[in-house]
PDB file of N, CA and C in Angstrom:
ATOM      1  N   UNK A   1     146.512  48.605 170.359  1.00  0.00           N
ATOM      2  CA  UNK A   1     145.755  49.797 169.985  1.00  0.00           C
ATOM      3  C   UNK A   1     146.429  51.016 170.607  1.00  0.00           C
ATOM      4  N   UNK A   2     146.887  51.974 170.111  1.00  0.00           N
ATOM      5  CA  UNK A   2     147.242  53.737 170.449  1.00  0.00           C
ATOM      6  C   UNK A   2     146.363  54.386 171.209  1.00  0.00           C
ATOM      7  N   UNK A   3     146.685  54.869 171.480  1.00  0.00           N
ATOM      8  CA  UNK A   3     146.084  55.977 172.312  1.00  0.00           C
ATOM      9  C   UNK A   3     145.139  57.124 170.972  1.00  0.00           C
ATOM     10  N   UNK A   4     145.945  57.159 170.272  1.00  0.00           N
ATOM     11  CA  UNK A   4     144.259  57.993 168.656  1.00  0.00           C
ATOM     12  C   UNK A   4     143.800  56.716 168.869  1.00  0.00           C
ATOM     13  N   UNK A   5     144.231  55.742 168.250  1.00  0.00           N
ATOM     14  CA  UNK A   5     142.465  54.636 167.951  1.00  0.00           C
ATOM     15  C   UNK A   5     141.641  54.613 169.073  1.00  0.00           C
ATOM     16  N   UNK A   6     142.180  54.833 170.467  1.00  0.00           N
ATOM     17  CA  UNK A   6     141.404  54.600 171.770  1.00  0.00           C
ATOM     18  C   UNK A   6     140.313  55.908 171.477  1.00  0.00           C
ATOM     19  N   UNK A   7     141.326  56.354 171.675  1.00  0.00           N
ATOM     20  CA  UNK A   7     139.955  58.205 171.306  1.00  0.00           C
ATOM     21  C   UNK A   7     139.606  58.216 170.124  1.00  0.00           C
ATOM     22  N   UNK A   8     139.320  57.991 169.032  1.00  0.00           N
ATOM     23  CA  UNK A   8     139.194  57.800 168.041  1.00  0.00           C
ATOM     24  C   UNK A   8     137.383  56.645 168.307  1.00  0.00           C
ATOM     25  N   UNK A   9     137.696  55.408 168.843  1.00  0.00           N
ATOM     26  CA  UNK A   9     136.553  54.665 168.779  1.00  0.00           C
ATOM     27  C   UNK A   9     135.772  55.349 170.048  1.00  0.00           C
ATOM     28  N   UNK A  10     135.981  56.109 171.298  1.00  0.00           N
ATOM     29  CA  UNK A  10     135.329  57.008 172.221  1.00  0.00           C
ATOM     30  C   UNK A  10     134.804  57.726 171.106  1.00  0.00           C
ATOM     31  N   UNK A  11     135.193  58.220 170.355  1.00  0.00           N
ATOM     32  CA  UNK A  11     134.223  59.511 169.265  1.00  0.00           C
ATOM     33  C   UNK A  11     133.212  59.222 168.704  1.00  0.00           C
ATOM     34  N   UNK A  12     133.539  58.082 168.181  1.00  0.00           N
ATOM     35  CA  UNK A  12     133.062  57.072 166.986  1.00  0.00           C
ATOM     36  C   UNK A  12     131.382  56.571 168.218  1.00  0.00           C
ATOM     37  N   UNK A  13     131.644  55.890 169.167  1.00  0.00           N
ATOM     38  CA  UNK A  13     130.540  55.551 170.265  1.00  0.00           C
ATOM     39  C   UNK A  13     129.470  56.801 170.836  1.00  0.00           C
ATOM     40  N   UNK A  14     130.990  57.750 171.055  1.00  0.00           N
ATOM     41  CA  UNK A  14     129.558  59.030 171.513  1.00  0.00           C
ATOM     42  C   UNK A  14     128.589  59.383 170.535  1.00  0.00           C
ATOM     43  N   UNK A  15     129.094  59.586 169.086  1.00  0.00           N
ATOM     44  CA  UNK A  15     128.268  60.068 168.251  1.00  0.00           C
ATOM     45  C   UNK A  15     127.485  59.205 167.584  1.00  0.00           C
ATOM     46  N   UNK A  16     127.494  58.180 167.853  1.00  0.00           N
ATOM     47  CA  UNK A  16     126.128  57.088 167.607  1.00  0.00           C
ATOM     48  C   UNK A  16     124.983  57.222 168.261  1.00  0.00           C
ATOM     49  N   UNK A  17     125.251  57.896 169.560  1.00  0.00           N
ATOM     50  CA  UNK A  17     124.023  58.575 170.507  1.00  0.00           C
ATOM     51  C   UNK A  17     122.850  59.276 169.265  1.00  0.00           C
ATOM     52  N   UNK A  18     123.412  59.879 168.785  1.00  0.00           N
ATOM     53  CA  UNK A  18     122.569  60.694 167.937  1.00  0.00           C
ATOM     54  C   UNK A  18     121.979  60.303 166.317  1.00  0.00           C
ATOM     55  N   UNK A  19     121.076  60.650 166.632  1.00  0.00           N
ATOM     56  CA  UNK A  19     120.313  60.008 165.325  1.00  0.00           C
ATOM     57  C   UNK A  19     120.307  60.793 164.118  1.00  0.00           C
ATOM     58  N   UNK A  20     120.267  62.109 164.689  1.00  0.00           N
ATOM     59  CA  UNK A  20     120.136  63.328 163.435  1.00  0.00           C
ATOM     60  C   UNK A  20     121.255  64.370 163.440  1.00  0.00           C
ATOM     61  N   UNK A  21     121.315  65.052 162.276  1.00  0.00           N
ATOM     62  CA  UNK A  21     122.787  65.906 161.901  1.00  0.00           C
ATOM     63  C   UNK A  21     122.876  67.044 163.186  1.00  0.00           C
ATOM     64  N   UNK A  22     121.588  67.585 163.666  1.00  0.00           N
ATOM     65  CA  UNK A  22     121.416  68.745 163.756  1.00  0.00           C
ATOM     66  C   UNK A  22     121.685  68.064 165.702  1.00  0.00           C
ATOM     67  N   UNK A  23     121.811  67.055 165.996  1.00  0.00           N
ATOM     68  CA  UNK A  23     122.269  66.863 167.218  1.00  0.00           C
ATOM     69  C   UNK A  23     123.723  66.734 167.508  1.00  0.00           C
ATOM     70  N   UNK A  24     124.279  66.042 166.183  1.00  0.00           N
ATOM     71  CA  UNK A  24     125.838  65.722 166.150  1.00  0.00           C
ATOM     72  C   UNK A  24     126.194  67.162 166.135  1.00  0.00           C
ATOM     73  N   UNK A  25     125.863  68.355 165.241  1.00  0.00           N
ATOM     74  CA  UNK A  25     126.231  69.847 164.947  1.00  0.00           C
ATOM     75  C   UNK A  25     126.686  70.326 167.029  1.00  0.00           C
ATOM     76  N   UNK A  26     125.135  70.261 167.213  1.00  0.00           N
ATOM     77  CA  UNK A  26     124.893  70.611 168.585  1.00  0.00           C
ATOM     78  C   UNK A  26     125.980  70.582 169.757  1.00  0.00           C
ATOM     79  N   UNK A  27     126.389  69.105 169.592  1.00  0.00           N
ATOM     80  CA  UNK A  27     127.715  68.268 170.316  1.00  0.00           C
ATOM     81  C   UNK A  27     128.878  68.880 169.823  1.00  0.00           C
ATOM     82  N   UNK A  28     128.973  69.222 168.671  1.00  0.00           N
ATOM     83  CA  UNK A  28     130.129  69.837 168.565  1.00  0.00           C
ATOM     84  C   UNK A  28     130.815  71.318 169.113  1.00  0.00           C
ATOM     85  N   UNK A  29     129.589  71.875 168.722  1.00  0.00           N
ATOM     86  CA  UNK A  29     129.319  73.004 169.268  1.00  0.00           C
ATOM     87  C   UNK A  29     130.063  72.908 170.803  1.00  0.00           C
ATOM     88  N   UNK A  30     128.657  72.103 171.910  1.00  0.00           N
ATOM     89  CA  UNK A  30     129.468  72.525 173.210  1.00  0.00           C
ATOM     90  C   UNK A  30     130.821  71.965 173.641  1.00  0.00           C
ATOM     91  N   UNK A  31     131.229  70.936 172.882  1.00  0.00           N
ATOM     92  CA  UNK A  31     132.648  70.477 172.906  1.00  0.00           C
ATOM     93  C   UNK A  31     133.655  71.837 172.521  1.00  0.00           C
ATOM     94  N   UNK A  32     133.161  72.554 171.419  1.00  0.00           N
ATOM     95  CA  UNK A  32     134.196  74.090 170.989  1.00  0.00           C
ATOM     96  C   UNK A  32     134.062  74.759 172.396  1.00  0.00           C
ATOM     97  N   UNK A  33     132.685  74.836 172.719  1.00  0.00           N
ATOM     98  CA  UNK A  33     132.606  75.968 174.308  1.00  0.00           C
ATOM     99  C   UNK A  33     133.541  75.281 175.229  1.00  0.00           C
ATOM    100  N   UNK A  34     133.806  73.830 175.519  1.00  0.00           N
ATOM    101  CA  UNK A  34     135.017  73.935 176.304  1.00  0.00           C
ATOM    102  C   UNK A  34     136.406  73.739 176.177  1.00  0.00           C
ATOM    103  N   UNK A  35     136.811  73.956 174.998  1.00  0.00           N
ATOM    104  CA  UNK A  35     138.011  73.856 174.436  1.00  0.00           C
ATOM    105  C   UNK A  35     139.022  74.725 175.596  1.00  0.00           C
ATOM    106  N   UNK A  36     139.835  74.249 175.962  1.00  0.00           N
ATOM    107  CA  UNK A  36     140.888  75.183 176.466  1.00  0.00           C
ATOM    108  C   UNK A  36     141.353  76.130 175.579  1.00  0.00           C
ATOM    109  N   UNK A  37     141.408  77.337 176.575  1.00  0.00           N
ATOM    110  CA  UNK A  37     142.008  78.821 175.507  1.00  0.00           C
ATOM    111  C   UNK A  37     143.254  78.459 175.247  1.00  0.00           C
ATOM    112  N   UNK A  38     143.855  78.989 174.174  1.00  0.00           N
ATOM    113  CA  UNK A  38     145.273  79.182 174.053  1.00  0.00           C
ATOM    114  C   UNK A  38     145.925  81.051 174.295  1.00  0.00           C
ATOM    115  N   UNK A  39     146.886  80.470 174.586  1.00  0.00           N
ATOM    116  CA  UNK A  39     147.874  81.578 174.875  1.00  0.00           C
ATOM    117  C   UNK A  39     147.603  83.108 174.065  1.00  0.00           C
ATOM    118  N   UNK A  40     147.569  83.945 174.586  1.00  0.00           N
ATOM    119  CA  UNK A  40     147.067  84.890 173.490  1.00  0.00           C
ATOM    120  C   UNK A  40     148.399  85.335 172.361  1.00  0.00           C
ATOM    121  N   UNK A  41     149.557  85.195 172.911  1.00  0.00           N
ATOM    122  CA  UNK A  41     150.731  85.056 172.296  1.00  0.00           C
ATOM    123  C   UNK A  41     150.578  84.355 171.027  1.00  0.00           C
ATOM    124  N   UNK A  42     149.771  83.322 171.019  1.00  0.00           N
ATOM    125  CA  UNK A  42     149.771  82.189 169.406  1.00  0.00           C
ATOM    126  C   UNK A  42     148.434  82.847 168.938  1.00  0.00           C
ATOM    127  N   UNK A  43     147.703  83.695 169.262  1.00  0.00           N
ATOM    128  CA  UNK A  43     146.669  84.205 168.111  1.00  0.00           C
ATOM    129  C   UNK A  43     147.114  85.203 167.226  1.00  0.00           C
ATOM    130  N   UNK A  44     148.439  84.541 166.572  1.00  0.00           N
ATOM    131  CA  UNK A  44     148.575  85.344 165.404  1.00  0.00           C
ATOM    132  C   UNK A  44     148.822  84.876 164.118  1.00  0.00           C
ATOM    133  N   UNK A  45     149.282  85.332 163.064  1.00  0.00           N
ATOM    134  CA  UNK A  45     149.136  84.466 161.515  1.00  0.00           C
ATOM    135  C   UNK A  45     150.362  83.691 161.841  1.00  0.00           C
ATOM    136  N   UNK A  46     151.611  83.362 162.664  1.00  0.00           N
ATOM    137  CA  UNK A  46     152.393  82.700 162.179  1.00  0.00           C
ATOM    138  C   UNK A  46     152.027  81.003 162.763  1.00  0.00           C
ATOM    139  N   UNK A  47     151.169  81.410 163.995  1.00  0.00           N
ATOM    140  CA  UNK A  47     150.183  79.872 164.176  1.00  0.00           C
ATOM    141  C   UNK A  47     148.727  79.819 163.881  1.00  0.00           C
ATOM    142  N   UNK A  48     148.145  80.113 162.475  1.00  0.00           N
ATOM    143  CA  UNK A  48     147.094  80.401 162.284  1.00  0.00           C
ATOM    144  C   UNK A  48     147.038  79.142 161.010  1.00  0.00           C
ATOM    145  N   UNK A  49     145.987  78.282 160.825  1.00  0.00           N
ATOM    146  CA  UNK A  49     145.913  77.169 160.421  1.00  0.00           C
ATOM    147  C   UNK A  49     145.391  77.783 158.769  1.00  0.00           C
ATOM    148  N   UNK A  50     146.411  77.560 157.794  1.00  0.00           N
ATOM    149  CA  UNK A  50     146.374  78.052 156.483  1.00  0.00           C
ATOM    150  C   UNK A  50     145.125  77.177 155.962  1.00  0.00           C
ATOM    151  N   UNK A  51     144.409  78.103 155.082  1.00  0.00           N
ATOM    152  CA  UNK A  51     143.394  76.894 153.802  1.00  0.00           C
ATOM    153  C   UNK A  51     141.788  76.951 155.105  1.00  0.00           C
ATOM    154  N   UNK A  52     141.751  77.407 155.941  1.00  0.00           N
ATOM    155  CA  UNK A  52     140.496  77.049 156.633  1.00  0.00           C
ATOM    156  C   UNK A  52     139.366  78.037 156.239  1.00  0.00           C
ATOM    157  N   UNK A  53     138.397  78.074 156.317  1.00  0.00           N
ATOM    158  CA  UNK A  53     137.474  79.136 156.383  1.00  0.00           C
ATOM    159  C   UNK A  53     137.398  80.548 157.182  1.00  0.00           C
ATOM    160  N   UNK A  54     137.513  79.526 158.420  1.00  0.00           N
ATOM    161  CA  UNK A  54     137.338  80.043 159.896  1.00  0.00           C
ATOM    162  C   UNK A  54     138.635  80.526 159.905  1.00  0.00           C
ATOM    163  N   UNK A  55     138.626  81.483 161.201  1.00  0.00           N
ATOM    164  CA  UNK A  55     140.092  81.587 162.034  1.00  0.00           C
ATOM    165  C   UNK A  55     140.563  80.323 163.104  1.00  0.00           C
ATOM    166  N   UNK A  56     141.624  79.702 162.912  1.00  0.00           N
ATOM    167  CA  UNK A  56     142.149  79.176 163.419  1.00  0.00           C
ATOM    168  C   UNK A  56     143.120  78.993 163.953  1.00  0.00           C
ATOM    169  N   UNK A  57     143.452  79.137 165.589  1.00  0.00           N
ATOM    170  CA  UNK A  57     144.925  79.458 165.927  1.00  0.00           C
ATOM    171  C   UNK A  57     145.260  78.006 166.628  1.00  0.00           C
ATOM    172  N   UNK A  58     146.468  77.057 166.172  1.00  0.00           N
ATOM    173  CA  UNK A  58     147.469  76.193 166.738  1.00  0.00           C
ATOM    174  C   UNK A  58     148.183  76.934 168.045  1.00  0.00           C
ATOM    175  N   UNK A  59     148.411  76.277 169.196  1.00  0.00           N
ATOM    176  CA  UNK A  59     149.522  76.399 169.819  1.00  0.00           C
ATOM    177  C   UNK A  59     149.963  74.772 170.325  1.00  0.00           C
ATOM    178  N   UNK A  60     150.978  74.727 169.439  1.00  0.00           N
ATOM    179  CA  UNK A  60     151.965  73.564 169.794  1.00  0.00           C
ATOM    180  C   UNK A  60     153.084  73.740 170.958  1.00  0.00           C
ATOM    181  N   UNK A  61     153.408  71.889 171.367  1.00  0.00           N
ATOM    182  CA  UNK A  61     154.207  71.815 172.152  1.00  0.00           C
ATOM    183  C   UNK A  61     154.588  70.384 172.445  1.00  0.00           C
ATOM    184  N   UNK A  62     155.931  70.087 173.197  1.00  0.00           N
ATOM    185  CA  UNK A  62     155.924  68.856 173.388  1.00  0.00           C
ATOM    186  C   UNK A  62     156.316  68.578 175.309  1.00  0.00           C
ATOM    187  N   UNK A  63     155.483  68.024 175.353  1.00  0.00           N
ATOM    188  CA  UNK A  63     156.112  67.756 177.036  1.00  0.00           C
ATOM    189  C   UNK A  63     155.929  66.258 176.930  1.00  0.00           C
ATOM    190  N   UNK A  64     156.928  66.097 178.142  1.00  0.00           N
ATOM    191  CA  UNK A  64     157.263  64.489 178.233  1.00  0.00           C
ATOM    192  C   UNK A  64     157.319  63.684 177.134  1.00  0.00           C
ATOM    193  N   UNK A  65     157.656  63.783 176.240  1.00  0.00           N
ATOM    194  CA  UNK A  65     157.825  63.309 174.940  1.00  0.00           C
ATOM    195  C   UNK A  65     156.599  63.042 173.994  1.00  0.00           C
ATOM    196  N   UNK A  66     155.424  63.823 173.976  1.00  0.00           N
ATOM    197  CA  UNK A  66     154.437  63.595 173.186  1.00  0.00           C
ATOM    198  C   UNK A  66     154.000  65.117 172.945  1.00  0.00           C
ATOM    199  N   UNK A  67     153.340  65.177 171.792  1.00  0.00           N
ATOM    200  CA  UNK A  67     152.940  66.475 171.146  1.00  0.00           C
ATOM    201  C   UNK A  67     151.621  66.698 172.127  1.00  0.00           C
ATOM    202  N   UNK A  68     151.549  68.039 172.222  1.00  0.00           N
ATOM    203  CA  UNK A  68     150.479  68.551 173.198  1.00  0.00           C
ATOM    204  C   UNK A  68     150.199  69.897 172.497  1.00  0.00           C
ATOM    205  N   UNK A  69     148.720  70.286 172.310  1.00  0.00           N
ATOM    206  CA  UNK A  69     148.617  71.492 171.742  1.00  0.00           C
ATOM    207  C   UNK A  69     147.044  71.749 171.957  1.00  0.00           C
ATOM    208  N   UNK A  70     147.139  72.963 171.974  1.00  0.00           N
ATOM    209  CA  UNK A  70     145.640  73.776 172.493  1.00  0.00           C
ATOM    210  C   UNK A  70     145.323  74.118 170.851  1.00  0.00           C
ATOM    211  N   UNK A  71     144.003  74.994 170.886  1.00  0.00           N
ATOM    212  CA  UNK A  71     143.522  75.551 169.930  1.00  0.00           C
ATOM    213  C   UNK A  71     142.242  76.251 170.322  1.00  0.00           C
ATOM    214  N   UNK A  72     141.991  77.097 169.358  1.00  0.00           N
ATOM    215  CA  UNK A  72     141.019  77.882 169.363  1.00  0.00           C
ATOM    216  C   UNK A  72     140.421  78.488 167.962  1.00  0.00           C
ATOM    217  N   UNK A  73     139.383  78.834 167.517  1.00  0.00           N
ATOM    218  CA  UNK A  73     138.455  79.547 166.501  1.00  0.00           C
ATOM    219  C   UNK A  73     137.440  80.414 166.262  1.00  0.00           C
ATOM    220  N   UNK A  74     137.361  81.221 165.477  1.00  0.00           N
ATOM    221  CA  UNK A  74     136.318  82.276 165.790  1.00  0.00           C
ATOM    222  C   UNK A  74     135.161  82.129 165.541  1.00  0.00           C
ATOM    223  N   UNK A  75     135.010  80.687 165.401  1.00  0.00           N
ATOM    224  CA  UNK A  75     134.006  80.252 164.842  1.00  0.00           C
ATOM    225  C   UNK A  75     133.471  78.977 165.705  1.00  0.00           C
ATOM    226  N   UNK A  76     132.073  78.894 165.764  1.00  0.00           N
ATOM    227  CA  UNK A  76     131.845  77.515 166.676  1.00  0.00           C
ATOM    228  C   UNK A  76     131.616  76.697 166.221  1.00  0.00           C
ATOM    229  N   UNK A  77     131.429  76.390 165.105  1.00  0.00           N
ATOM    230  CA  UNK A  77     131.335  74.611 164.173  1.00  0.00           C
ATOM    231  C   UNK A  77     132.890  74.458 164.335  1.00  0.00           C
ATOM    232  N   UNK A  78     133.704  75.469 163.561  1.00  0.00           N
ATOM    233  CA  UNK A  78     134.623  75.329 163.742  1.00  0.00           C
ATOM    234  C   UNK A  78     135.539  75.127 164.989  1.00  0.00           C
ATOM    235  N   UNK A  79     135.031  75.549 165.713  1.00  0.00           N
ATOM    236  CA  UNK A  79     136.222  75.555 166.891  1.00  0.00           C
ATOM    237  C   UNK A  79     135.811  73.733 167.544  1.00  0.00           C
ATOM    238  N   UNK A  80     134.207  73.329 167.522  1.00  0.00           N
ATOM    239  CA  UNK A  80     134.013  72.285 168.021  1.00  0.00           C
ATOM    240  C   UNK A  80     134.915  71.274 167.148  1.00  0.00           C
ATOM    241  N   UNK A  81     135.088  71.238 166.089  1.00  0.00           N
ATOM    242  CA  UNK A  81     136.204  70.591 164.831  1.00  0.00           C
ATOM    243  C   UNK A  81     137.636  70.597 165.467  1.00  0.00           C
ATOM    244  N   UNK A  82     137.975  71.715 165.803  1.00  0.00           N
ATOM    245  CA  UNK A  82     139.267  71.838 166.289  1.00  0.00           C
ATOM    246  C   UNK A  82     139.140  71.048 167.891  1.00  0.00           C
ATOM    247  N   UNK A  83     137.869  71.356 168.367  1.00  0.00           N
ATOM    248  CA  UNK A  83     138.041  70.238 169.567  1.00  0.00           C
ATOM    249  C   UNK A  83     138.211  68.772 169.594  1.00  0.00           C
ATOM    250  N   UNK A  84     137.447  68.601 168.579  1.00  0.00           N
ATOM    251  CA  UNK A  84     137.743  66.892 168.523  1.00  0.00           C
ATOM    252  C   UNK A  84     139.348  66.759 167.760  1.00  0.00           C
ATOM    253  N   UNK A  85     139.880  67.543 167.167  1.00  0.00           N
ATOM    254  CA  UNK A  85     141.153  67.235 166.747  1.00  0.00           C
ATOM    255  C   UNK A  85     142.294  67.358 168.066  1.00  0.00           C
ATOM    256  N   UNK A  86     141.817  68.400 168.712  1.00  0.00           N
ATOM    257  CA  UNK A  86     142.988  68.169 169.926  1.00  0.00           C
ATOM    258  C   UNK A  86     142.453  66.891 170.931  1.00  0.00           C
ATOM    259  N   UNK A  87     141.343  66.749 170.995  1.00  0.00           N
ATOM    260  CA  UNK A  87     140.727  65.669 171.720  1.00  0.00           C
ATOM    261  C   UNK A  87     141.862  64.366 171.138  1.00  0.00           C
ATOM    262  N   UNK A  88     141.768  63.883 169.989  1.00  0.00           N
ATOM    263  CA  UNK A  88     142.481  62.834 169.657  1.00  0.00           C
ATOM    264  C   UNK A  88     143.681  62.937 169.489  1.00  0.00           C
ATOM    265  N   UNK A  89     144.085  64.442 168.689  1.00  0.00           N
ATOM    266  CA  UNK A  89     145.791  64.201 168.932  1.00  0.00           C
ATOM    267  C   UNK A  89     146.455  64.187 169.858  1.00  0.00           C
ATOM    268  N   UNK A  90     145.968  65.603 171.073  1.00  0.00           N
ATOM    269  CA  UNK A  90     146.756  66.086 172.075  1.00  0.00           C
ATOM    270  C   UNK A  90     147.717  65.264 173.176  1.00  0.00           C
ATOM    271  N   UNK A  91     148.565  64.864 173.290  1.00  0.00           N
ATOM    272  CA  UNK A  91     148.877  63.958 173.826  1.00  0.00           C
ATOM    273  C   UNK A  91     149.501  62.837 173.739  1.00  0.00           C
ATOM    274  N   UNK A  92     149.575  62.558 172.261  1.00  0.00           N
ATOM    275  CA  UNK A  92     149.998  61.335 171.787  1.00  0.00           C
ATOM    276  C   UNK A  92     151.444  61.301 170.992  1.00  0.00           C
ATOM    277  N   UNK A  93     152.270  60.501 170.837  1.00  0.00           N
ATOM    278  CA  UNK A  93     153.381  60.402 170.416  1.00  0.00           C
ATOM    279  C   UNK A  93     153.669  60.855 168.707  1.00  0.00           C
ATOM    280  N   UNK A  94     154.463  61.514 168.690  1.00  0.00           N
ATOM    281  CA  UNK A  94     154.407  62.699 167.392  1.00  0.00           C
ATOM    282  C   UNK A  94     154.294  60.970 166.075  1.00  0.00           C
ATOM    283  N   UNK A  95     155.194  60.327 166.167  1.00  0.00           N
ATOM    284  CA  UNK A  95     154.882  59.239 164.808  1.00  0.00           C
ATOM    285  C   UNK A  95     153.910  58.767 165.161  1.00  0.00           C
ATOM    286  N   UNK A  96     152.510  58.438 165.916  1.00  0.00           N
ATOM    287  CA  UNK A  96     151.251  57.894 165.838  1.00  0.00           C
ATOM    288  C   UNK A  96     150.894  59.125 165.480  1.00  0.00           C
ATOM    289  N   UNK A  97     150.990  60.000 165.522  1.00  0.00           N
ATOM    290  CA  UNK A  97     150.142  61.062 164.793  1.00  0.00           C
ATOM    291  C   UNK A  97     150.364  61.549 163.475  1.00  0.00           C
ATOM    292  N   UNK A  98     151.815  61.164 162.984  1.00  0.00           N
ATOM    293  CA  UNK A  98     151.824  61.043 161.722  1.00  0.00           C
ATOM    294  C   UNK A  98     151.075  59.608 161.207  1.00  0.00           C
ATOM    295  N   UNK A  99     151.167  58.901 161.391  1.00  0.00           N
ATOM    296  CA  UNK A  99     150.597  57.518 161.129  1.00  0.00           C
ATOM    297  C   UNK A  99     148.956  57.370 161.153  1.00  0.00           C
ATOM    298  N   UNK A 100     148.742  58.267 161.933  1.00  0.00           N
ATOM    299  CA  UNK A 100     147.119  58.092 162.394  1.00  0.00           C
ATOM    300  C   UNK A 100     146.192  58.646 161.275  1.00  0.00           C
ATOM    301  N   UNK A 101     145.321  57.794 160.913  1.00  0.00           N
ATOM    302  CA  UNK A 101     143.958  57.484 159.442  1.00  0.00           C
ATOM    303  C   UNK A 101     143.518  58.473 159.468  1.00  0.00           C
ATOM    304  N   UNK A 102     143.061  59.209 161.206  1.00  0.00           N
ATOM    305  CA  UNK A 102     141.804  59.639 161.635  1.00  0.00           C
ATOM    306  C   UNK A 102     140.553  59.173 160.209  1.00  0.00           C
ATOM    307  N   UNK A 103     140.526  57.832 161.072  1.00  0.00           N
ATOM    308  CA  UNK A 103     139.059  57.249 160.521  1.00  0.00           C
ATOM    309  C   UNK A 103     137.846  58.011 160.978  1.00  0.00           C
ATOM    310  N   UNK A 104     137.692  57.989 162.362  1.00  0.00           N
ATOM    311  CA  UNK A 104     136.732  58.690 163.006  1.00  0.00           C
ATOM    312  C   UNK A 104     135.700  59.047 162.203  1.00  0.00           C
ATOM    313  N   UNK A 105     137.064  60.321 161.191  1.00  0.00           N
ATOM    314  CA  UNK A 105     136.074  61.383 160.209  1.00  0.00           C
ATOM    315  C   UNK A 105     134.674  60.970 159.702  1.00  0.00           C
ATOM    316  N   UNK A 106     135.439  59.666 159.302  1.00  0.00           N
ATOM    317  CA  UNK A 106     134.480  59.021 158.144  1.00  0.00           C
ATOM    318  C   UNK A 106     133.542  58.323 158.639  1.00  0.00           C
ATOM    319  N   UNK A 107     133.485  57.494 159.897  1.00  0.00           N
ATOM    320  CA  UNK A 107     132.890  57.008 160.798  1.00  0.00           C
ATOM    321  C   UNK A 107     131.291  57.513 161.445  1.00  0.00           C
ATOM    322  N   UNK A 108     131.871  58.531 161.611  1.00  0.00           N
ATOM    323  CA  UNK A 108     130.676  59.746 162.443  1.00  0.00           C
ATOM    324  C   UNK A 108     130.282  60.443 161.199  1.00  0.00           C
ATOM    325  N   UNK A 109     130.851  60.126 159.962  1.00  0.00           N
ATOM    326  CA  UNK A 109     130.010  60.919 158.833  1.00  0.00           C
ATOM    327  C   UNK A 109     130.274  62.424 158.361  1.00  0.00           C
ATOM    328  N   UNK A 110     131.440  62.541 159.225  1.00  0.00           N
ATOM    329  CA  UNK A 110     131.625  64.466 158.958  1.00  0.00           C
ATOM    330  C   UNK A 110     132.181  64.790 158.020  1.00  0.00           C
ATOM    331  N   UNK A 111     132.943  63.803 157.463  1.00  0.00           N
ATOM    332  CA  UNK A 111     133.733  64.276 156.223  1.00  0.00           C
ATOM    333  C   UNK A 111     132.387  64.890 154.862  1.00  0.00           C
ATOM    334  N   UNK A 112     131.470  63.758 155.032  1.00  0.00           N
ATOM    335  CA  UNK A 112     130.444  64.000 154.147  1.00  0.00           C
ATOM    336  C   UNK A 112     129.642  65.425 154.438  1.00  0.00           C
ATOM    337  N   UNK A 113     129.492  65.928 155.813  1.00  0.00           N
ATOM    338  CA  UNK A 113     128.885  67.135 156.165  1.00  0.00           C
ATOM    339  C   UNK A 113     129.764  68.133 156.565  1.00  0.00           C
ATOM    340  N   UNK A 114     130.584  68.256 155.528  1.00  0.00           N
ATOM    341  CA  UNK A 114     131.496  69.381 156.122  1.00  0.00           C
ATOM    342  C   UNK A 114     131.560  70.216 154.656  1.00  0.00           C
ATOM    343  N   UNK A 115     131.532  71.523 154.313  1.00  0.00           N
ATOM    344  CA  UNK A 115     132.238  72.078 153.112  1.00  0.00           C
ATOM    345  C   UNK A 115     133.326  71.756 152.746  1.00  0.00           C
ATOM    346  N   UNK A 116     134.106  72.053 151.595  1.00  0.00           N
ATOM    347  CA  UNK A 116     134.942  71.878 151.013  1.00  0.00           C
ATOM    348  C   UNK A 116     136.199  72.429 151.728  1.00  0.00           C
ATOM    349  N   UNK A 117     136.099  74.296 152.262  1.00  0.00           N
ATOM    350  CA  UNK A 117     137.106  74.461 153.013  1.00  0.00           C
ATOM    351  C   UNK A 117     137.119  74.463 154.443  1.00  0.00           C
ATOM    352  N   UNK A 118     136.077  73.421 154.844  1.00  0.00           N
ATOM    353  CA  UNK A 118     136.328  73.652 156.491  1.00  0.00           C
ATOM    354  C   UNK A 118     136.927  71.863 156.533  1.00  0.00           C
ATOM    355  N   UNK A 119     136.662  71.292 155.562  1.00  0.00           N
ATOM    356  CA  UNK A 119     137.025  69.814 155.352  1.00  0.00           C
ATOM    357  C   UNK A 119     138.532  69.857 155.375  1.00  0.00           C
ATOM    358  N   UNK A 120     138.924  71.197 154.413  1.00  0.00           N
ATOM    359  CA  UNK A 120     140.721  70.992 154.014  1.00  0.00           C
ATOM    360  C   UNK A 120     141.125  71.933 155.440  1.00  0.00           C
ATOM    361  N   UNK A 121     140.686  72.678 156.086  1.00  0.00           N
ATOM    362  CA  UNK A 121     141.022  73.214 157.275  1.00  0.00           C
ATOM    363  C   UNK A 121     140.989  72.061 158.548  1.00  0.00           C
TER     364      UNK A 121
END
């Protein structure tokens, strides 16, 4: 098992805690409030995540041989979204992250409760 499927089934367990949408929303939420800031240098359009609703700024990187990257949004559904995405990618070896399902999505049900462009964001 990888290091995404490891965090990946951690996601999948926390959000079984909750019974209703409006608690999973909640969780996401304070997961966005602690997102690490990114650099103010990358809040601009050339790392700004195309197709989203929200504002979304990438800052990529690689140390010790695995992709590592912050993020941030002007938005708090959104930014909690962008937390669980650095939550599972950050860290992990660039071909498991090409490779990786992110099942999760579908798991915890968000794909189904998400709009159309915060889904393709």
């Amino acid at each position: 098992m990888g290091v995404i499927s490891e965090r990946e089934a951690e996601i999948v367990d926390e959000f079984s805690m909750f019974d209703e949408w409006l608690d999973k929303y909640q969780h996401i939420i304070e997961m966005g409030q602690k997102l690490t800031c990114i650099d103010e240098t990358f809040r601009t359009d050339a790392y700004k995540v195309k197709g989203c609703q929200s504002q979304v700024w990438l800052q990529p990187g690689i140390e010790n041989g695995v992709v590592v990257c912050k993020a941030d949004s002007d938005a708090a559904i959104t930014k909690g979204l962008v937390s669980l995405m650095v939550r599972v990618l950050s860290g992990a070896p660039a071909q498991e992250i090409v490779e990786a399902p992110l099942s999760f999505l579908e798991q915890i049900g968000l794909r189904e409760h998400l709009s159309p462009t915060r889904s393709n964001g």
